[in-house]
PDB file of N, CA and C in Angstrom:
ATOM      1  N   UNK A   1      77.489  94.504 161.644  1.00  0.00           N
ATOM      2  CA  UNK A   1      77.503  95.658 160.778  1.00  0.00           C
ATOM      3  C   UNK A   1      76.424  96.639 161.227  1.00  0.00           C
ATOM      4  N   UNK A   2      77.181  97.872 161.670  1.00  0.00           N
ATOM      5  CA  UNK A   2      76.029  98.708 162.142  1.00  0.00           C
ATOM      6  C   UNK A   2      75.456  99.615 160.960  1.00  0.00           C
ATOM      7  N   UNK A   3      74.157  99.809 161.424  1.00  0.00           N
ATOM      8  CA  UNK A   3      73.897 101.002 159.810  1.00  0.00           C
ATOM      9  C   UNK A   3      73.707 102.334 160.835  1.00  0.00           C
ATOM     10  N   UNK A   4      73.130 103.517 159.725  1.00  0.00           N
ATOM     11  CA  UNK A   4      73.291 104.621 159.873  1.00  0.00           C
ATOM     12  C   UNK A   4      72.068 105.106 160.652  1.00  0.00           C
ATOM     13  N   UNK A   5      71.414 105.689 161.835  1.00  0.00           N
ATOM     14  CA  UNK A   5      70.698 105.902 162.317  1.00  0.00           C
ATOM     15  C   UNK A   5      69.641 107.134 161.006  1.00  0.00           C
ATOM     16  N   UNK A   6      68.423 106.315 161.288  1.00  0.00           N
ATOM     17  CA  UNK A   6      67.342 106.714 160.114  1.00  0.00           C
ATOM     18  C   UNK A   6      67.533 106.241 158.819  1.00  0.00           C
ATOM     19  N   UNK A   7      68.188 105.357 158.457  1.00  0.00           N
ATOM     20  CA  UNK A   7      68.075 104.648 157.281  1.00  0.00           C
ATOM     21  C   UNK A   7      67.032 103.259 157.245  1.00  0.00           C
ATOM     22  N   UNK A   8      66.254 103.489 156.417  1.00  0.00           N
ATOM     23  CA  UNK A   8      65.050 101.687 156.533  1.00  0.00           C
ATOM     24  C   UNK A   8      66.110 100.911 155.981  1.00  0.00           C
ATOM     25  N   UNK A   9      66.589  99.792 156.703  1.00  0.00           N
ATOM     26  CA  UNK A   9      66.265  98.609 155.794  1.00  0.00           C
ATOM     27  C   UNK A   9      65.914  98.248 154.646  1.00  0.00           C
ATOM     28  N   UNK A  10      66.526  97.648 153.721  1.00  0.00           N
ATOM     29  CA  UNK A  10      65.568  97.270 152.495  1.00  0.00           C
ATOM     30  C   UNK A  10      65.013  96.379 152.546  1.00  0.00           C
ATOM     31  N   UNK A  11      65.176  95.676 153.539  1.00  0.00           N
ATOM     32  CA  UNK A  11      63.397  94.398 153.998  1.00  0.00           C
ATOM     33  C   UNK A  11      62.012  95.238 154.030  1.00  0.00           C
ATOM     34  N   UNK A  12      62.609  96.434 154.634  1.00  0.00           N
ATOM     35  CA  UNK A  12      61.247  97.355 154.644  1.00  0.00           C
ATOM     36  C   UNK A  12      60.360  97.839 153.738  1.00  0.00           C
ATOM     37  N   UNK A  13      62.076  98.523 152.464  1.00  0.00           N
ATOM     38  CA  UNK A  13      61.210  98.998 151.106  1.00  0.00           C
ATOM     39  C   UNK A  13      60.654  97.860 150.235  1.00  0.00           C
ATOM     40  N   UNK A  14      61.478  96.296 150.607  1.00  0.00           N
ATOM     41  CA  UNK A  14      60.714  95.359 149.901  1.00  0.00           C
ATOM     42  C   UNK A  14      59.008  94.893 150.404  1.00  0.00           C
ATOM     43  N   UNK A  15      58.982  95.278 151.797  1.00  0.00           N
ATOM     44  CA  UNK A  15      57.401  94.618 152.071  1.00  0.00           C
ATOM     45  C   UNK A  15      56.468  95.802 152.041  1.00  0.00           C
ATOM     46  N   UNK A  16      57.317  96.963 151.579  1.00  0.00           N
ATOM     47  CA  UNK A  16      56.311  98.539 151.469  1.00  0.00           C
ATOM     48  C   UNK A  16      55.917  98.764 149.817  1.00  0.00           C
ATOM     49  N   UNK A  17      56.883  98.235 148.943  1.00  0.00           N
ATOM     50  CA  UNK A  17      56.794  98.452 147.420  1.00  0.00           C
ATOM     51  C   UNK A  17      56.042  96.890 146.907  1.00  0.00           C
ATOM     52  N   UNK A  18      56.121  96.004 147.784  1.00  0.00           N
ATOM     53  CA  UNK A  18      54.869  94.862 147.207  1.00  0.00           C
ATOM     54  C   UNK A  18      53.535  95.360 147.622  1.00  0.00           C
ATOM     55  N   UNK A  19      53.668  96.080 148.581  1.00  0.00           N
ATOM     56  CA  UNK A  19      51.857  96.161 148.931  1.00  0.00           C
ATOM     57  C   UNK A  19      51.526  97.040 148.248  1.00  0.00           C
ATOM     58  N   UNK A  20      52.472  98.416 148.108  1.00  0.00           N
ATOM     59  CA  UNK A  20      52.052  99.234 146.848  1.00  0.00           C
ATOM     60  C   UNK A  20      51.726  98.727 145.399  1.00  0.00           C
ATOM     61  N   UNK A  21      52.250  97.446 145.577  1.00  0.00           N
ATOM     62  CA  UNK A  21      52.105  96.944 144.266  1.00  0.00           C
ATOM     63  C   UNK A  21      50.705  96.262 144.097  1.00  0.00           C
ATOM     64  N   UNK A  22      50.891  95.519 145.348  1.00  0.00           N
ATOM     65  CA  UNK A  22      49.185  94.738 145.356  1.00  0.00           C
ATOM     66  C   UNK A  22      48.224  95.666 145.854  1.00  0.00           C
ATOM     67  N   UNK A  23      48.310  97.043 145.974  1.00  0.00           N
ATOM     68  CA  UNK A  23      47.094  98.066 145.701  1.00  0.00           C
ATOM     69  C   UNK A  23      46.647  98.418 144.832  1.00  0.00           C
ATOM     70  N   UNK A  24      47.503  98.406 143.943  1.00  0.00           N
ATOM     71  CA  UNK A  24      47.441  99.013 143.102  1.00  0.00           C
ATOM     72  C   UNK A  24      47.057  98.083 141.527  1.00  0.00           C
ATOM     73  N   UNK A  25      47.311  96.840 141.959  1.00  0.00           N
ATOM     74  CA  UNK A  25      46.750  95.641 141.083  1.00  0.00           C
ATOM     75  C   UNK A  25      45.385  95.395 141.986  1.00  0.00           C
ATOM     76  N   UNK A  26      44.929  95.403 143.411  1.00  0.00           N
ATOM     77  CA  UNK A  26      43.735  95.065 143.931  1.00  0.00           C
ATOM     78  C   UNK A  26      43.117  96.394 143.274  1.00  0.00           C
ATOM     79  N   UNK A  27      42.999  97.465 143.188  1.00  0.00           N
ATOM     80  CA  UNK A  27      42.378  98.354 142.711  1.00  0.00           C
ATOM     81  C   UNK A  27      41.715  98.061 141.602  1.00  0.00           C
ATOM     82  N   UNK A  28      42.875  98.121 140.498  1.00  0.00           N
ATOM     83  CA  UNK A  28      41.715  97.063 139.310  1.00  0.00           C
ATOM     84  C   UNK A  28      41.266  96.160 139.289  1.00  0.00           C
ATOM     85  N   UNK A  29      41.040  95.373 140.213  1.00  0.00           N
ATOM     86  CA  UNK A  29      40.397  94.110 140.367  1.00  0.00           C
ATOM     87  C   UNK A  29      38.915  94.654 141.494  1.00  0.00           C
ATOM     88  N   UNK A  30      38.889  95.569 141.951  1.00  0.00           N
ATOM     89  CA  UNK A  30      37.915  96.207 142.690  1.00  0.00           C
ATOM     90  C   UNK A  30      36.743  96.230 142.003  1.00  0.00           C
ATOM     91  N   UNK A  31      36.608  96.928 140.736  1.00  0.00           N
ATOM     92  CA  UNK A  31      35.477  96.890 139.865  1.00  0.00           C
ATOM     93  C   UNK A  31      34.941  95.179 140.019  1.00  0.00           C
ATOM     94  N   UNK A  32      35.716  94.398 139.531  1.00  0.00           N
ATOM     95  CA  UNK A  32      35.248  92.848 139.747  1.00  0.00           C
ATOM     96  C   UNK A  32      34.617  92.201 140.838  1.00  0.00           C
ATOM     97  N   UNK A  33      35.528  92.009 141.911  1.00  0.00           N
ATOM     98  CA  UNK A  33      35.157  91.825 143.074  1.00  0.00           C
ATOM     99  C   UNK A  33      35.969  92.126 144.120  1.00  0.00           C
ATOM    100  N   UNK A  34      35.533  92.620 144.907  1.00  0.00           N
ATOM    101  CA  UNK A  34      35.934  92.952 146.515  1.00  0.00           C
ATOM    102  C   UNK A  34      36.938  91.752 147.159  1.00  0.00           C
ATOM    103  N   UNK A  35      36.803  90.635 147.168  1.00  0.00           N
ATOM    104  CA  UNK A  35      37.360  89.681 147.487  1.00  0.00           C
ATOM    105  C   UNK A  35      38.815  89.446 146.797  1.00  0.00           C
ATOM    106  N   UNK A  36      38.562  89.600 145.772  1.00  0.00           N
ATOM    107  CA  UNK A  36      40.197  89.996 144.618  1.00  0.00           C
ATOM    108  C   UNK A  36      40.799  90.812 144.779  1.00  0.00           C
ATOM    109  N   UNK A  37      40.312  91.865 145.470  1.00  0.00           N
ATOM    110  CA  UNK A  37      40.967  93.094 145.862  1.00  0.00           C
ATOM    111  C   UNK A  37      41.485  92.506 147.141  1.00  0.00           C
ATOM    112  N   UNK A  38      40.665  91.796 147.865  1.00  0.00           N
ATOM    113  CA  UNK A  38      42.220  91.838 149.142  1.00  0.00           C
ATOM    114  C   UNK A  38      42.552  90.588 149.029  1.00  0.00           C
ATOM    115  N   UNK A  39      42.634  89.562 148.378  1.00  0.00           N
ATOM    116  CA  UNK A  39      43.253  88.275 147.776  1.00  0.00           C
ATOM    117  C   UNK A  39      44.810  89.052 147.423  1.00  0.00           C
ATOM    118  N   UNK A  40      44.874  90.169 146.081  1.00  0.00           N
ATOM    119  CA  UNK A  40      45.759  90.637 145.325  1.00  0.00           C
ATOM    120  C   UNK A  40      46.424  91.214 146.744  1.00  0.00           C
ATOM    121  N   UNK A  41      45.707  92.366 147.444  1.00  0.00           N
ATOM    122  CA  UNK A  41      46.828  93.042 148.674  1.00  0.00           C
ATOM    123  C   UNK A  41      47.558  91.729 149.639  1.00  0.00           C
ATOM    124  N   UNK A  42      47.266  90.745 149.935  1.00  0.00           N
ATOM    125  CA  UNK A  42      47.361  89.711 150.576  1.00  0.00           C
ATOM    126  C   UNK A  42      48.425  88.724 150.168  1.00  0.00           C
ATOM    127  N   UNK A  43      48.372  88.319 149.492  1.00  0.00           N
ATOM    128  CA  UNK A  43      49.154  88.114 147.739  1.00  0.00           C
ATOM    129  C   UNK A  43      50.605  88.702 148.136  1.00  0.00           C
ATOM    130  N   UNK A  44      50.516  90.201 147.747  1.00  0.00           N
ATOM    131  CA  UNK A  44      51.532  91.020 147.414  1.00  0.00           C
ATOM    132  C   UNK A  44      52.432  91.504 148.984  1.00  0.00           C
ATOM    133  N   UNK A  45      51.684  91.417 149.765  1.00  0.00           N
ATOM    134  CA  UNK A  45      52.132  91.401 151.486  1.00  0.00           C
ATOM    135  C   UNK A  45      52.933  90.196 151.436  1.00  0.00           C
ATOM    136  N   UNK A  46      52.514  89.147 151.042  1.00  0.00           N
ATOM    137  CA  UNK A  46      53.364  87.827 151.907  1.00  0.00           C
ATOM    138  C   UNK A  46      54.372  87.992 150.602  1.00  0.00           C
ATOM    139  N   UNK A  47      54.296  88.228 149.532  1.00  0.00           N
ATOM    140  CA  UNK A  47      55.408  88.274 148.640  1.00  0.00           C
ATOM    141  C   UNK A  47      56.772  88.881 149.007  1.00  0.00           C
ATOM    142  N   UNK A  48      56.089  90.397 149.698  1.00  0.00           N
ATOM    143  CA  UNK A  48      57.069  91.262 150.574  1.00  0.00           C
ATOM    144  C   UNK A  48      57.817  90.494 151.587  1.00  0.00           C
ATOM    145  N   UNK A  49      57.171  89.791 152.001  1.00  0.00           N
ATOM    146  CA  UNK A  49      57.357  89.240 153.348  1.00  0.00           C
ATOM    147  C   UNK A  49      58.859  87.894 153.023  1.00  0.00           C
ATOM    148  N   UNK A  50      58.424  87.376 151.714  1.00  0.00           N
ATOM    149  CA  UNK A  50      59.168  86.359 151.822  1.00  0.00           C
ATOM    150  C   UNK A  50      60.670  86.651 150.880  1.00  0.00           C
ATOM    151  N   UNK A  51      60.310  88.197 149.764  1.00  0.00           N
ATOM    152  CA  UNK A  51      61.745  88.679 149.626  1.00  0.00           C
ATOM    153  C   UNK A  51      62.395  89.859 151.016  1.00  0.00           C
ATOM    154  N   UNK A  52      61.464  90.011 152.257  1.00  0.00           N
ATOM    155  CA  UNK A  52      62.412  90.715 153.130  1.00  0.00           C
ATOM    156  C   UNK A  52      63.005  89.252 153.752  1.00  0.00           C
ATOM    157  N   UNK A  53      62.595  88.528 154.124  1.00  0.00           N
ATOM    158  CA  UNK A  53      63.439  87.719 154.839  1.00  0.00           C
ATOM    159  C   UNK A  53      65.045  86.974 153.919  1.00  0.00           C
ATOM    160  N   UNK A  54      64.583  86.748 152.291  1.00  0.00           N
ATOM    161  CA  UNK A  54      65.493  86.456 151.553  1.00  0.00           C
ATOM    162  C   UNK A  54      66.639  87.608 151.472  1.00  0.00           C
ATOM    163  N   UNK A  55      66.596  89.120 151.917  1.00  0.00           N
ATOM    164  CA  UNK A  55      66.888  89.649 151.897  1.00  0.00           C
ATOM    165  C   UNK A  55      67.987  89.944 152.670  1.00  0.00           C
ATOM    166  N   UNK A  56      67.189  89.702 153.876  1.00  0.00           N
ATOM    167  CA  UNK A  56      67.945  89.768 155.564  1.00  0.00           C
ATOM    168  C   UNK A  56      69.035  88.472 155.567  1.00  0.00           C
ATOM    169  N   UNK A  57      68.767  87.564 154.946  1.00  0.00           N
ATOM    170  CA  UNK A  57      69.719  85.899 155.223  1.00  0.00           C
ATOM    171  C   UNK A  57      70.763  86.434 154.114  1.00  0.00           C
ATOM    172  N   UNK A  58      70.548  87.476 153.182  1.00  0.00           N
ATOM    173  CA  UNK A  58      71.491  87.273 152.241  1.00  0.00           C
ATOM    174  C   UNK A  58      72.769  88.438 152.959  1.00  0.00           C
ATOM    175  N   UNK A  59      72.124  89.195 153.567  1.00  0.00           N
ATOM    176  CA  UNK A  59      73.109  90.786 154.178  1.00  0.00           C
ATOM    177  C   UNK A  59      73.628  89.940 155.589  1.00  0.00           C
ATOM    178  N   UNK A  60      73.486  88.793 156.063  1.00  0.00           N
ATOM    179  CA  UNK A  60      74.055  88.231 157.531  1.00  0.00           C
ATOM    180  C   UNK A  60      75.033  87.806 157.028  1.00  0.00           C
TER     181      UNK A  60
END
């Protein structure tokens, strides 16, 4: 199945809208500690990571 030249993937918007997500939760955790802040971005990356691949096995 070919796609449309310049269209992302939605593996992409899934591992781009978790990290936005874990910025934006590490942010408030910034005041606390520094370490929670990239625990939470870290967190929210591999989260991305493991609904793009659930993603990709489900569109094959």
């Amino acid at each position: 199945m070919k796609e449309k030249p310049g269209k992302i993937h939605s593996a992409a918007w899934a591992v781009g809208g978790c990290t936005l997500i874990g910025l934006g939760a590490g942010l408030t955790l910034l005041h606390y500690s520094a370490l929670a802040f990239v625990g939470t971005l870290l967190a929210c990356i591999g989260l991305g990571l493991v609904i793009a691949a659930l993603l990709t096995r489900k569109s094959q």
